[in-house]
PDB file of N, CA and C in Angstrom:
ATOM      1  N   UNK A   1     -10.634   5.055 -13.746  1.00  0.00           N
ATOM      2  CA  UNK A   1      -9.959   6.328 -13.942  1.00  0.00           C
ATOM      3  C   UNK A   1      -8.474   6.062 -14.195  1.00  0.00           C
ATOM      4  N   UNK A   2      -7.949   6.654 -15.321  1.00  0.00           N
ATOM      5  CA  UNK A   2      -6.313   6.822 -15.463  1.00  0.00           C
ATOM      6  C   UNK A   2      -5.658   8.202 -14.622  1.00  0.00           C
ATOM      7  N   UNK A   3      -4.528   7.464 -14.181  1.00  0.00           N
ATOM      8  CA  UNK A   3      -3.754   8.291 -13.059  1.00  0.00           C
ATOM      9  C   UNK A   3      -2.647   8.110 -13.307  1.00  0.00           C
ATOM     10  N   UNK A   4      -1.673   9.154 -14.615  1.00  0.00           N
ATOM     11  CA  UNK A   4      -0.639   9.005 -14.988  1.00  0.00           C
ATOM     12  C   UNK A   4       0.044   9.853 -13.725  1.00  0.00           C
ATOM     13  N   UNK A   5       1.443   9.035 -13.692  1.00  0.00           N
ATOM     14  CA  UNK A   5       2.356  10.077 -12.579  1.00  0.00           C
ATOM     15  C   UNK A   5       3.316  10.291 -12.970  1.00  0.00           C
ATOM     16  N   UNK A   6       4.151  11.612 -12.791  1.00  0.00           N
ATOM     17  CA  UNK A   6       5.134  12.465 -13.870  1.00  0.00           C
ATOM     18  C   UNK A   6       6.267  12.424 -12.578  1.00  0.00           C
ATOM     19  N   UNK A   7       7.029  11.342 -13.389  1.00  0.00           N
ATOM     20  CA  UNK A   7       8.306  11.211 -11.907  1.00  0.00           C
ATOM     21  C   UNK A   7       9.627  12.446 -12.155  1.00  0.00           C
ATOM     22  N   UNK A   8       9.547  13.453 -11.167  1.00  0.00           N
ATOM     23  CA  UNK A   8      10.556  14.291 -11.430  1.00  0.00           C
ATOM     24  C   UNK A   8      11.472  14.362 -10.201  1.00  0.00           C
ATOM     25  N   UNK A   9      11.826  13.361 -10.101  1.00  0.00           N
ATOM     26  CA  UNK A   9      13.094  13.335  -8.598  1.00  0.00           C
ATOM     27  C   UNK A   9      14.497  12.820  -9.204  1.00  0.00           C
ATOM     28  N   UNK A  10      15.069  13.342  -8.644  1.00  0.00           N
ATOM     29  CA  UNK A  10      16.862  13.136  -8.653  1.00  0.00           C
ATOM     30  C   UNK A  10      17.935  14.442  -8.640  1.00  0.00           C
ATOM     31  N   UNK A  11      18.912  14.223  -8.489  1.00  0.00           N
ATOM     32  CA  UNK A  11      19.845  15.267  -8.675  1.00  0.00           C
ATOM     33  C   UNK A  11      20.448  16.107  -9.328  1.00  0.00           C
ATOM     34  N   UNK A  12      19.902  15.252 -10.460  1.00  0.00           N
ATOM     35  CA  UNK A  12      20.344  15.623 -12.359  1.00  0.00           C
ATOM     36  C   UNK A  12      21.687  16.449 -12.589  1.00  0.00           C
ATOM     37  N   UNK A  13      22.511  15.784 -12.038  1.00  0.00           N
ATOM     38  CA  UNK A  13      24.151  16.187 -11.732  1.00  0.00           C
ATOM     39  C   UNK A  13      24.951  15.969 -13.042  1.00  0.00           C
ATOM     40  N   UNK A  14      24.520  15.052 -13.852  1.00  0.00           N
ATOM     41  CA  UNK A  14      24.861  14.367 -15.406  1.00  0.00           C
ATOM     42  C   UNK A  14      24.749  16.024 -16.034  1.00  0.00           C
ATOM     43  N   UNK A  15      24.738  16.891 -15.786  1.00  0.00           N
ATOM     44  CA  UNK A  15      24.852  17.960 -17.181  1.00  0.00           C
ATOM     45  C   UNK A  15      25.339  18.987 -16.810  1.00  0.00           C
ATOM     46  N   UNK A  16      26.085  19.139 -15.892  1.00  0.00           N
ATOM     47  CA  UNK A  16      27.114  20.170 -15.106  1.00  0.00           C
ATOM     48  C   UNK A  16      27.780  20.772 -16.000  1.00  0.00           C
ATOM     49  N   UNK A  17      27.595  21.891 -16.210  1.00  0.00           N
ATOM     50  CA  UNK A  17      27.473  22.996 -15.465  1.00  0.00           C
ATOM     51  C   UNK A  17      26.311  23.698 -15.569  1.00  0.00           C
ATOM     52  N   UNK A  18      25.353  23.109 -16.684  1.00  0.00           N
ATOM     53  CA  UNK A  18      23.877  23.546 -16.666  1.00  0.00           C
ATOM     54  C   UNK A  18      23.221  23.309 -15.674  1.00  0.00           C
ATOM     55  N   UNK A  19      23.286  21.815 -15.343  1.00  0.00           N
ATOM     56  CA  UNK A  19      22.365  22.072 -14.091  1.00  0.00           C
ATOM     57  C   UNK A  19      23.112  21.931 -12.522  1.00  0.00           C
ATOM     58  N   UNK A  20      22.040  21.978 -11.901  1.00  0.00           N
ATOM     59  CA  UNK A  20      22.947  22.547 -10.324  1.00  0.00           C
ATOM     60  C   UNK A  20      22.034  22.219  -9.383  1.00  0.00           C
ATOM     61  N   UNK A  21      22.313  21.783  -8.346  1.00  0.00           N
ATOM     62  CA  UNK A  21      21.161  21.175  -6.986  1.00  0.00           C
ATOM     63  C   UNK A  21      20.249  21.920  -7.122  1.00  0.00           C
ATOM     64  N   UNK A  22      20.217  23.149  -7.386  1.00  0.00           N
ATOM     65  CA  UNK A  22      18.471  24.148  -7.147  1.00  0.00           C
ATOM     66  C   UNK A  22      18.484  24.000  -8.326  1.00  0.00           C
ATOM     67  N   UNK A  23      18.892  23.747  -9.704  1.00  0.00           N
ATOM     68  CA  UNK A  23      18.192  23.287 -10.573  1.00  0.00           C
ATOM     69  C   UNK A  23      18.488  22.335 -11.472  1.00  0.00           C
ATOM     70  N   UNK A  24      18.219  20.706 -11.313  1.00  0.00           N
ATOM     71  CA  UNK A  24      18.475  20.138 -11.651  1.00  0.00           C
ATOM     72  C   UNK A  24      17.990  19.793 -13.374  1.00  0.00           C
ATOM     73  N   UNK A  25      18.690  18.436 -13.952  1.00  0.00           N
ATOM     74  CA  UNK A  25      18.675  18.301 -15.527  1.00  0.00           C
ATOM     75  C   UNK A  25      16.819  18.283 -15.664  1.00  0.00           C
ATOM     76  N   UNK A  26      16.002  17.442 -14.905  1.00  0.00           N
ATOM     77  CA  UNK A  26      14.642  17.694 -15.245  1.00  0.00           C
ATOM     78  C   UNK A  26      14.468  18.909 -15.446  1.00  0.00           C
ATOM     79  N   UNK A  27      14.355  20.178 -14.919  1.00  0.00           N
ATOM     80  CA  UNK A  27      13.917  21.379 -15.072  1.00  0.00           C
ATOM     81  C   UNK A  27      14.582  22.232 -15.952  1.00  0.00           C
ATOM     82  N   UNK A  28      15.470  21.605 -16.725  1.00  0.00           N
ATOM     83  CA  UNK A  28      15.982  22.948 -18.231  1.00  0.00           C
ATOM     84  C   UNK A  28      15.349  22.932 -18.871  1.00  0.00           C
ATOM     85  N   UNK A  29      15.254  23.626 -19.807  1.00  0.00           N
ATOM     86  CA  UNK A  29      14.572  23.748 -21.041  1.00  0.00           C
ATOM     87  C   UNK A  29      15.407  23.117 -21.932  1.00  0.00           C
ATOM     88  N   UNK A  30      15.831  22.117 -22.172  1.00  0.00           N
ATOM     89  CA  UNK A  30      16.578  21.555 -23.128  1.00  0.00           C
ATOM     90  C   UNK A  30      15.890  21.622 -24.564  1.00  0.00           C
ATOM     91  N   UNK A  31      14.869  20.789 -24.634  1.00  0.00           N
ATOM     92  CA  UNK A  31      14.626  20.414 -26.393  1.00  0.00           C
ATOM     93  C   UNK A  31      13.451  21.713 -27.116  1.00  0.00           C
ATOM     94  N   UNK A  32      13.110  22.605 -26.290  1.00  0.00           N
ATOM     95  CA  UNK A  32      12.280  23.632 -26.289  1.00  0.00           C
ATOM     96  C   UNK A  32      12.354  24.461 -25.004  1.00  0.00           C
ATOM     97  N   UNK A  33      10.954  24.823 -24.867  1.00  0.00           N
ATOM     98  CA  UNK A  33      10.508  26.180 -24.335  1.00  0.00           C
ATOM     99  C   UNK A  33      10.268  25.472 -23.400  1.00  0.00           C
ATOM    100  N   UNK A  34       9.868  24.644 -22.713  1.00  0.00           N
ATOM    101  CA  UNK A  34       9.292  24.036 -21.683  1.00  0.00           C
ATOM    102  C   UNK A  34       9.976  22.982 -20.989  1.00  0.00           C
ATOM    103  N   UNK A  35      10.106  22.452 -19.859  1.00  0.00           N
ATOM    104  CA  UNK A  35      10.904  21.480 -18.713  1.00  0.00           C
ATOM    105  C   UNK A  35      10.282  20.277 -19.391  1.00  0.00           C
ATOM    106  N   UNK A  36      11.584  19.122 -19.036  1.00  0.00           N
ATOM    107  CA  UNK A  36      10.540  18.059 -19.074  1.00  0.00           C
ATOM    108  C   UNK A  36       9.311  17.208 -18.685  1.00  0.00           C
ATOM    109  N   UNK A  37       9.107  17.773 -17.365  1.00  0.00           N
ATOM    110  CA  UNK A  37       7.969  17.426 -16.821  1.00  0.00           C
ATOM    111  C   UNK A  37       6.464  17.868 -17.108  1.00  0.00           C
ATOM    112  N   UNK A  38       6.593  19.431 -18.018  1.00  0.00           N
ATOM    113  CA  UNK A  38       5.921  20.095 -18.574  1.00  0.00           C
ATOM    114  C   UNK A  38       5.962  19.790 -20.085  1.00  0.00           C
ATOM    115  N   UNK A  39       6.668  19.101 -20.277  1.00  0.00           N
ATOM    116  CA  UNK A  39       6.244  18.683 -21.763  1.00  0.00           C
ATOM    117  C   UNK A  39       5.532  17.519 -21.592  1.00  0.00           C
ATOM    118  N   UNK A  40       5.755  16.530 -20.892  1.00  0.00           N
ATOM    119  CA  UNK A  40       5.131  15.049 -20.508  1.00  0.00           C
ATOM    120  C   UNK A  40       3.867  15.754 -20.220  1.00  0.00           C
ATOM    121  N   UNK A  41       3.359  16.479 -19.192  1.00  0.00           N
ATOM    122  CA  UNK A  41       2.340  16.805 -18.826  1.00  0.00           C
ATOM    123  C   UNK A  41       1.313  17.697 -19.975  1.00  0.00           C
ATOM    124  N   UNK A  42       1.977  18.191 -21.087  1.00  0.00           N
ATOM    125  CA  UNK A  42       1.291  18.659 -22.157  1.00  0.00           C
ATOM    126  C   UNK A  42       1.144  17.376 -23.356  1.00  0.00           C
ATOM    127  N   UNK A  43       1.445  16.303 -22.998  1.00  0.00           N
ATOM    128  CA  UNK A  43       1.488  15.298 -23.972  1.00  0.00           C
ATOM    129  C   UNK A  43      -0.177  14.626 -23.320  1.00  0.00           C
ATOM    130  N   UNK A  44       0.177  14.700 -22.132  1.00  0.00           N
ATOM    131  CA  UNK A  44      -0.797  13.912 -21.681  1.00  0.00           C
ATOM    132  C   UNK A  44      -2.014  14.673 -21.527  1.00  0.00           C
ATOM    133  N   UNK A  45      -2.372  16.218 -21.576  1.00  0.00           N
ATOM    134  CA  UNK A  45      -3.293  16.720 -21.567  1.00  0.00           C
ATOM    135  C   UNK A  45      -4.294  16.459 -22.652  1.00  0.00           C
ATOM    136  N   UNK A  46      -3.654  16.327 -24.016  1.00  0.00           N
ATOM    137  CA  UNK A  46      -4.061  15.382 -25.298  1.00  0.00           C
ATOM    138  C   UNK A  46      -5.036  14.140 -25.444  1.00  0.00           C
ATOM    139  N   UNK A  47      -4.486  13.537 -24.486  1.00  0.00           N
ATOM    140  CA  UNK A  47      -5.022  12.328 -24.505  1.00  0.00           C
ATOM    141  C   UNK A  47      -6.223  11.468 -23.808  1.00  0.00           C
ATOM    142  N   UNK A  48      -6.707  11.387 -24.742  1.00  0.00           N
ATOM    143  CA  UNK A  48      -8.455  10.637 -24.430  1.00  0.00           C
ATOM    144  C   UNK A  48      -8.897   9.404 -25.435  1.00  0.00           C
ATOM    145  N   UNK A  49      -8.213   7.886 -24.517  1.00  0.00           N
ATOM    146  CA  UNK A  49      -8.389   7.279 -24.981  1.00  0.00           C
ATOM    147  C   UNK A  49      -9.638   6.556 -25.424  1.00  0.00           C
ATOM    148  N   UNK A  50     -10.428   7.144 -24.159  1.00  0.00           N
ATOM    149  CA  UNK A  50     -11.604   6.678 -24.399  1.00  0.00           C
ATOM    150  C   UNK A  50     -12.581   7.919 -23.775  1.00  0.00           C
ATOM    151  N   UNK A  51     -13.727   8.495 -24.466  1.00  0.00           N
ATOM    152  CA  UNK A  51     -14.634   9.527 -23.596  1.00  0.00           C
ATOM    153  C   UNK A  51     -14.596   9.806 -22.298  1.00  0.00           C
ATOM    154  N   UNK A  52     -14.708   8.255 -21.931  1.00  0.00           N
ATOM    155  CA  UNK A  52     -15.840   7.826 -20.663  1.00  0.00           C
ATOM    156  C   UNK A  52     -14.453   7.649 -19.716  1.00  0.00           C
ATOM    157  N   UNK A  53     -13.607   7.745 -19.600  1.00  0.00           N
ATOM    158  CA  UNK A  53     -11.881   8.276 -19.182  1.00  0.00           C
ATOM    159  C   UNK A  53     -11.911   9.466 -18.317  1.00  0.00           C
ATOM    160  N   UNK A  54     -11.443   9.648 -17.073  1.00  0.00           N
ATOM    161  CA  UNK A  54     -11.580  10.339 -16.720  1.00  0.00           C
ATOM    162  C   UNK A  54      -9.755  10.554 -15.982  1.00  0.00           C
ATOM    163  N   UNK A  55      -9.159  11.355 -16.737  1.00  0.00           N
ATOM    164  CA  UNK A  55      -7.860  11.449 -16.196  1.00  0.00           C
ATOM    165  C   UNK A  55      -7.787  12.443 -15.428  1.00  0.00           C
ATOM    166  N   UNK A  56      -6.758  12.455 -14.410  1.00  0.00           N
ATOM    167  CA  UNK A  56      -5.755  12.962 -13.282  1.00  0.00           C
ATOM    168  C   UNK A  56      -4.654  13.381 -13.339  1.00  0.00           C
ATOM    169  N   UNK A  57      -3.279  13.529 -13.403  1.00  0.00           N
ATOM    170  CA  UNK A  57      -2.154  13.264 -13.781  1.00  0.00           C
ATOM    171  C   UNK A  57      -1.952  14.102 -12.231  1.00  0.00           C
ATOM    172  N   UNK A  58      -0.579  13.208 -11.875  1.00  0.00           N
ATOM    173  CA  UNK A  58       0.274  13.716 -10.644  1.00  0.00           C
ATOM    174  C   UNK A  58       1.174  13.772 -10.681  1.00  0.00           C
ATOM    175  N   UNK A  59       1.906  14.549 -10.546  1.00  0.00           N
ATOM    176  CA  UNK A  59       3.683  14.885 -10.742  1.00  0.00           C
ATOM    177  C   UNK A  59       4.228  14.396  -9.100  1.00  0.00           C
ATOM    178  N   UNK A  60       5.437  13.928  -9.127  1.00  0.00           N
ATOM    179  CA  UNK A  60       6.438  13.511  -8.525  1.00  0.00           C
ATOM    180  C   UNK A  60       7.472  14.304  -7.939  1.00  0.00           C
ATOM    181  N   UNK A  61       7.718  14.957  -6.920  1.00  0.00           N
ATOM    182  CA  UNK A  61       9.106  15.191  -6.919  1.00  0.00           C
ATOM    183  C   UNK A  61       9.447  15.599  -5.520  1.00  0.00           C
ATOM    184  N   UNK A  62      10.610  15.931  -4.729  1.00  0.00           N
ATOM    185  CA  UNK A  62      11.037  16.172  -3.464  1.00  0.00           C
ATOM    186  C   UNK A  62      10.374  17.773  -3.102  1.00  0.00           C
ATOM    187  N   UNK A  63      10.452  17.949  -2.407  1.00  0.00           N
ATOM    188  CA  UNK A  63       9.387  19.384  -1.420  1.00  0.00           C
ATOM    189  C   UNK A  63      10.819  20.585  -1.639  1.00  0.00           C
ATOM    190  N   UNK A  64      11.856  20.553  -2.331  1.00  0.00           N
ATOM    191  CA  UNK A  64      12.237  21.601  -2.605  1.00  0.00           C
ATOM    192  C   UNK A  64      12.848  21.774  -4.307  1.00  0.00           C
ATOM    193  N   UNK A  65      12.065  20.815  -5.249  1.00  0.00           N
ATOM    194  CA  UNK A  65      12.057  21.100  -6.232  1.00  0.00           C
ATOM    195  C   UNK A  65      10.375  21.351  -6.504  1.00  0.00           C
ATOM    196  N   UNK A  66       9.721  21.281  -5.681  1.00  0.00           N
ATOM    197  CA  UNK A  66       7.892  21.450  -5.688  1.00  0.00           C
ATOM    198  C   UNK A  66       7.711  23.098  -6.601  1.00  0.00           C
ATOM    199  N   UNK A  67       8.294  24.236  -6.304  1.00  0.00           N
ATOM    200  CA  UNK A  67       8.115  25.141  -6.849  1.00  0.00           C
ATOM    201  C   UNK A  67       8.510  25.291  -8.329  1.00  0.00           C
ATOM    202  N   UNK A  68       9.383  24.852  -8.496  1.00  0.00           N
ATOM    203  CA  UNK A  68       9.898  24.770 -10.156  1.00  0.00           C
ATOM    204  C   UNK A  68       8.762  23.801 -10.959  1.00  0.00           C
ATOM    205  N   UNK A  69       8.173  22.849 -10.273  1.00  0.00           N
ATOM    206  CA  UNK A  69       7.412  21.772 -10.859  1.00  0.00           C
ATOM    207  C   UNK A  69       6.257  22.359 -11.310  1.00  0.00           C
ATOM    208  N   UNK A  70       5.503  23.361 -10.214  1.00  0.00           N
ATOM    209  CA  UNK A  70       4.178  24.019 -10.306  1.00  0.00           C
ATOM    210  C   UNK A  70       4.206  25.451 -11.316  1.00  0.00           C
ATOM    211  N   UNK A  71       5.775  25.803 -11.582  1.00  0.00           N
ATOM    212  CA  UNK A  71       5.592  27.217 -12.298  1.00  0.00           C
ATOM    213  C   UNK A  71       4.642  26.640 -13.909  1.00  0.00           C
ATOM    214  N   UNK A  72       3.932  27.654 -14.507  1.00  0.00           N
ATOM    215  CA  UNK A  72       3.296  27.336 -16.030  1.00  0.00           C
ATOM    216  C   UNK A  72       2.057  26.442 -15.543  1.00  0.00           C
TER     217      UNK A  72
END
């Protein structure tokens, strides 16, 4: 089984004044409509390298960015 994991931890302080401790640079919508963790995770919904594959995917991140991670 493949078990991709979607690392979304840090402070993402690099893009001030957009982002801000409750919402850090992972969670803008920068290059579209969607966060980056939600675009990774729609990349990977795609993908079937092989039938007989049975993917998982688990996202990453600290217990008070958990709600922004799960919205969509």
């Amino acid at each position: 089984m493949l078990t991709p994991h979607i690392l979304s931890g840090g402070s993402g302080t690099r893009l001030w004044p957009l982002s801000r401790d409750s919402q850090p640079t992972q969670f803008l919508a920068l290059t579209g409509p969607h966060t980056m963790p939600h675009e990774t995770a729609r990349r990977l919904s795609g993908f079937d390298a092989d039938a007989s594959v049975c993917i998982r995917t688990i996202a990453i991140c600290s217990d008070e960015h958990c709600p922004s991670l799960a919205k969509k």
